[in-house]
Protein backbone atom coordinates (compact mmCIF):
# COMPACT_ATOMS: atom_id res chain seq x y z
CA UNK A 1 82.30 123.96 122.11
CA UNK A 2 82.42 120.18 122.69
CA UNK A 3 83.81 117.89 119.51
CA UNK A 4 81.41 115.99 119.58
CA UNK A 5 78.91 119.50 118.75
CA UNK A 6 81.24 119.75 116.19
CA UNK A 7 80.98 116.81 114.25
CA UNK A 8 76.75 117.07 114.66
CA UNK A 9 77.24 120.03 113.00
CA UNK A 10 79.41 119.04 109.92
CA UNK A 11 76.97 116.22 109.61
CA UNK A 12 74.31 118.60 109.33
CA UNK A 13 76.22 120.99 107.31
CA UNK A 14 76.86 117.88 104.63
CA UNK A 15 73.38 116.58 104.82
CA UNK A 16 71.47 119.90 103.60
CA UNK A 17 74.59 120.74 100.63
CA UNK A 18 73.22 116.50 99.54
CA UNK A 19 69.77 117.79 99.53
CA UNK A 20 70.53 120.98 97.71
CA UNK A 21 72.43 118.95 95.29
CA UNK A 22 70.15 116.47 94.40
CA UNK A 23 67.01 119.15 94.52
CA UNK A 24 69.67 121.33 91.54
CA UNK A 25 69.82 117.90 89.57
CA UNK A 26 66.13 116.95 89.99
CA UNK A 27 64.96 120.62 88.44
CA UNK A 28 67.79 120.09 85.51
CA UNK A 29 66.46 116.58 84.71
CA UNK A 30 62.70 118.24 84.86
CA UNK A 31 63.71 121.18 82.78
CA UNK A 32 65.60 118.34 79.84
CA UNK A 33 62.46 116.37 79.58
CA UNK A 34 59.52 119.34 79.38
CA UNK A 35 61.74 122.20 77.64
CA UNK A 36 60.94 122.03 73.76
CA UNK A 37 64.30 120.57 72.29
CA UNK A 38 64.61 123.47 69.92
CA UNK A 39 64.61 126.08 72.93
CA UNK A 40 68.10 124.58 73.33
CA UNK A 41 68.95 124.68 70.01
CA UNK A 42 68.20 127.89 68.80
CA UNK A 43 70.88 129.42 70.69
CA UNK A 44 73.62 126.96 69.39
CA UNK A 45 71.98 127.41 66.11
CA UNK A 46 72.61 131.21 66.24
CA UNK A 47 76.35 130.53 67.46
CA UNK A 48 76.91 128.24 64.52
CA UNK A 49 75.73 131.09 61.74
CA UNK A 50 77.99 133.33 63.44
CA UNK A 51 81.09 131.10 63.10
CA UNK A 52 79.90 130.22 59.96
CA UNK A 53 79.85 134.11 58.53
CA UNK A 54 82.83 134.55 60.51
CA UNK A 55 84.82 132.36 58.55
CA UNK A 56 83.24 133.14 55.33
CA UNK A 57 84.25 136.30 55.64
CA UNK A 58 87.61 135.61 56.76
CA UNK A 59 88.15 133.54 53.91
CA UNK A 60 86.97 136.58 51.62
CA UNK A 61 88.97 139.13 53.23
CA UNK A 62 92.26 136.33 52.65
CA UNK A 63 91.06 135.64 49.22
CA UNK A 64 91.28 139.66 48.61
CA UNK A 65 94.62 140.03 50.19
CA UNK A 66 95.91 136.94 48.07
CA UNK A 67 94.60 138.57 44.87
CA UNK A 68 96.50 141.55 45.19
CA UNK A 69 99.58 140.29 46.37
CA UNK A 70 99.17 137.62 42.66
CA UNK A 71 101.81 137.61 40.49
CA UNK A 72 99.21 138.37 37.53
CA UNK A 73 97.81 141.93 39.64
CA UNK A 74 101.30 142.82 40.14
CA UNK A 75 101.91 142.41 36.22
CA UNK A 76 98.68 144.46 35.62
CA UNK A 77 99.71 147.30 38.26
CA UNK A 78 103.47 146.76 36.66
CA UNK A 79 101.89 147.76 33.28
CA UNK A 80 99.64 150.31 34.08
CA UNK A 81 103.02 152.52 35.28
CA UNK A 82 104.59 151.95 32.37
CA UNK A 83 101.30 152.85 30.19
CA UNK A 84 100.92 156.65 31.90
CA UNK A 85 104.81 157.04 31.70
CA UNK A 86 104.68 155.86 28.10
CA UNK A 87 101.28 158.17 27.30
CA UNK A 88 103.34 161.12 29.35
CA UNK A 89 106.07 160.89 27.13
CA UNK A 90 103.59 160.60 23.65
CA UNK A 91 102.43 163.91 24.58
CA UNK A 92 106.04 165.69 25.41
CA UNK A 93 106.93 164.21 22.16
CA UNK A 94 109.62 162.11 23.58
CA UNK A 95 108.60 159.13 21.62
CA UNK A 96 111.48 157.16 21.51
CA UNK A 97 111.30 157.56 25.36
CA UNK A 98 107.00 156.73 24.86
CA UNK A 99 108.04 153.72 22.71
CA UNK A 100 110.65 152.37 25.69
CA UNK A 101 107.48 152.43 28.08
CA UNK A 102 104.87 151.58 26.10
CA UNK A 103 107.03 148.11 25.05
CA UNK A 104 107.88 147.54 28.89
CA UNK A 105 104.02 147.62 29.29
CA UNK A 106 103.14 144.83 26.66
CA UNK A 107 106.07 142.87 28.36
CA UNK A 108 104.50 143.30 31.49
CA UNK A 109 101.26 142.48 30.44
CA UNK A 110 100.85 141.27 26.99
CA UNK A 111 97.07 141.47 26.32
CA UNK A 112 97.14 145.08 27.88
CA UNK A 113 95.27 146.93 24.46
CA UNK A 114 96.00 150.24 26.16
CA UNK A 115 99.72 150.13 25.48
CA UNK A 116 99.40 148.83 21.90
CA UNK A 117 97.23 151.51 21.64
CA UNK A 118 99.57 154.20 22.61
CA UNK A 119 102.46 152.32 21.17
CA UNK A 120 100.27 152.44 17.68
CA UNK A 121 99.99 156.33 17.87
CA UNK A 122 103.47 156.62 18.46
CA UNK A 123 104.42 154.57 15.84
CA UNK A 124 102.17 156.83 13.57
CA UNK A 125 104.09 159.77 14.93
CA UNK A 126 107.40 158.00 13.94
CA UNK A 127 106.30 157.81 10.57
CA UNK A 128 106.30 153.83 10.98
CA UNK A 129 102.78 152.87 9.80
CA UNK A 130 103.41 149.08 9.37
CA UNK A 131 104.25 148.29 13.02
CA UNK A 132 101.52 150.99 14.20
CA UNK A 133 98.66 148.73 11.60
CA UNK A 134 100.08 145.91 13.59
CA UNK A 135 99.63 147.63 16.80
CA UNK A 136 95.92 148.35 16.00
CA UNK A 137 95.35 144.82 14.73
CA UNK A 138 96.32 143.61 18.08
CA UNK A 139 94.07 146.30 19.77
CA UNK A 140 90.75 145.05 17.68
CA UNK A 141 91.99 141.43 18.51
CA UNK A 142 92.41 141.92 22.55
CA UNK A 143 89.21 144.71 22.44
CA UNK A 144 86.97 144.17 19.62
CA UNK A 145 84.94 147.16 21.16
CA UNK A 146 87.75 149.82 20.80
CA UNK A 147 86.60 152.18 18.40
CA UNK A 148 89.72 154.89 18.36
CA UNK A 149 91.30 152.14 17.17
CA UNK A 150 89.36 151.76 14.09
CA UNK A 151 89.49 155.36 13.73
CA UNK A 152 93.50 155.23 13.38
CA UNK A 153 93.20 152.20 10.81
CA UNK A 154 90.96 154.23 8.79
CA UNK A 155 93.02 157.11 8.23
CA UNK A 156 95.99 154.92 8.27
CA UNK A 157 94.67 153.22 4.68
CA UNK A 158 93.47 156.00 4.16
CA UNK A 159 96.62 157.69 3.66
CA UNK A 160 97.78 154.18 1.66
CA UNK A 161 94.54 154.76 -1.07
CA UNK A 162 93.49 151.67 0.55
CA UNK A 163 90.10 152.83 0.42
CA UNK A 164 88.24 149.50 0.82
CA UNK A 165 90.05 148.77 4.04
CA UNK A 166 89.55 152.72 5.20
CA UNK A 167 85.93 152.52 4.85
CA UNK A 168 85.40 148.95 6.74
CA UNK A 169 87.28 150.39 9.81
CA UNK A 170 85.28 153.44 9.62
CA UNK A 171 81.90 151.68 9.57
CA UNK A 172 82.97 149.87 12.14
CA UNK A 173 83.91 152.48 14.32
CA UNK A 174 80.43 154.30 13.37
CA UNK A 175 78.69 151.24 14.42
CA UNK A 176 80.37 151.41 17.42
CA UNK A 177 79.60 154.92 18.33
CA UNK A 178 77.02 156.27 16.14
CA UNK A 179 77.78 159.82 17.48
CA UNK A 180 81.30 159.84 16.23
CA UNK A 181 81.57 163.19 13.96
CA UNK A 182 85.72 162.82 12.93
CA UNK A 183 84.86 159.06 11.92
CA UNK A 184 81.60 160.69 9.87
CA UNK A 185 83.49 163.22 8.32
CA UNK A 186 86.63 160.79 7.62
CA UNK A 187 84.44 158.37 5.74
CA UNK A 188 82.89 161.46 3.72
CA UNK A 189 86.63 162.06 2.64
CA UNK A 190 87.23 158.39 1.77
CA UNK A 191 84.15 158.52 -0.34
CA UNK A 192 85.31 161.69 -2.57
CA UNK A 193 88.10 160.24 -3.09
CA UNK A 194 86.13 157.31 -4.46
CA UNK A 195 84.67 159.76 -6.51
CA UNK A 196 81.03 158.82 -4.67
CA UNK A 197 79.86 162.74 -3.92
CA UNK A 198 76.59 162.34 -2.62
CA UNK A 199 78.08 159.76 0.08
CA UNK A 200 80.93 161.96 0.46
CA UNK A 201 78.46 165.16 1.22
CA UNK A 202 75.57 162.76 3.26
CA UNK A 203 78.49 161.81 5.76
CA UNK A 204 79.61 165.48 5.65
CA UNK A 205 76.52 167.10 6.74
CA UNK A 206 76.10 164.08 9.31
CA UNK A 207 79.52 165.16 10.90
CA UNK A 208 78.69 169.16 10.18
CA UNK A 209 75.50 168.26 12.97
CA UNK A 210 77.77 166.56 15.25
CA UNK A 211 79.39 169.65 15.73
CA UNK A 212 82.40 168.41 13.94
CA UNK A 213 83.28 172.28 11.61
CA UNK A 214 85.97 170.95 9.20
CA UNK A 215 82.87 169.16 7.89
CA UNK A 216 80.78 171.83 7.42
CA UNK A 217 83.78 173.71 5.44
CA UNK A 218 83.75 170.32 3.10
CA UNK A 219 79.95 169.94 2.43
CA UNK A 220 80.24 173.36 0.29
CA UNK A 221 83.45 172.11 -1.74
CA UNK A 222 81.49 168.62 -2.25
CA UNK A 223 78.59 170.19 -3.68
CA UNK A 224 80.29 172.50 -5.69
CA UNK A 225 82.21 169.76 -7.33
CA UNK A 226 78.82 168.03 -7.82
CA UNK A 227 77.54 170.91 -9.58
CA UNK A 228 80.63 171.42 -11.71
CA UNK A 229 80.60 167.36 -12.31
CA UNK A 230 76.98 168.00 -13.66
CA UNK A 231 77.22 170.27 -15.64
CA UNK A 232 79.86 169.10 -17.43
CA UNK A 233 77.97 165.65 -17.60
């Protein structure tokens, strides 16, 4: 082949890659200036939610790592230990062991009304009733809702004659849970002490149909000492 075929040839060669070119640029301008200008950007659109929820979620996921590794859910986890060794102990009777873990707790996490709680009924145990009133004070204070705890403060004054206080905690507690027979059946007791014996036998029977049977035993001895109260009246 002669160079100077050659060169013709490149020439050509160059000549129909211009025309492809500029035929590729012509159809791209065309398409720019009749294609709807949404029909582009629905697709970029669609990319930008999906970063969007991407990092959303990212951030979520971080935010839930963060929250676990916070001092404060350490504290809580750090407390809720102690609590079950504390309650673990309570019920081996190891209660200077309960009290050890059960005061570690509150350290841990001071509004933690689980730990007073438990801290209260070993205090009871101990004989101790000031600093397990205190206790349950705290309990009603962090959890107004806690009704065992107004159960225990009930039978706590109670046992003090402190009759006035007994019965408030009581009520409460009934208000609380309605279906409550040892609460019923406590505030029947408070009453006859009172001397009040149709209270005393109402609350009786209420806790005898709760299923609670040291009740039913009492509404018999309250209205025999009604009778005997009558007659001799």
């Amino acid at each position: 082949m002669r160079l100077q075929d050659k060169g013709n040839k490149d020439y050509l060669a160059i000549g129909v890659f211009t025309v492809v070119l500029c035929a590729l640029i012509a159809i791209g301008v065309y398409l720019s200036l009749n294609i709807k200008r949404d029909a582009w950007e629905r697709p970029l659109q669609k990319i930008s939610r999906l970063v969007d929820d991407a990092a959303r979620y990212g951030k979520s996921i971080l935010g839930e790592f963060q929250k676990e590794r916070s001092p404060r859910n350490r504290q809580a986890q750090q407390a809720r230990r102690h609590v079950r060794k504390g309650y673990e102990y309570y019920k081996k009777n190891r209660l200077e062991k309960a009290l050890q873990e059960l005061s570690l707790a509150i350290e841990a996490q001071p509004k933690n009304h689980e730990a007073y709680f438990w801290r209260a009924r070993t205090f009871i145990r101990l004989e101790q009733d000031d600093k397990a009133i205190a206790d349950l004070n705290t309990v009603v204070n962090l959890k107004p809702g806690y009704s065992p705890a107004y159960d225990n403060l009930g039978w706590l004054f109670m046992r003090r004659n402190d009759y006035n206080q007994s019965l408030a905690n009581l009520d409460r507690s009934i208000e609380l849970k309605p279906d409550n027979g040892w609460a019923h059946y406590m505030r029947g007791r408070v009453h006859f002490k009172r001397g009040e014996i149709q209270k005393a036998i109402e609350n009786a029977k209420t806790a005898c149909n709760l299923g609670y049977k040291d009740a039913c035993r009492d509404i018999k001895r309250y209205e025999s000492d009604k009778t005997r109260s009558t007659e001799n009246g």
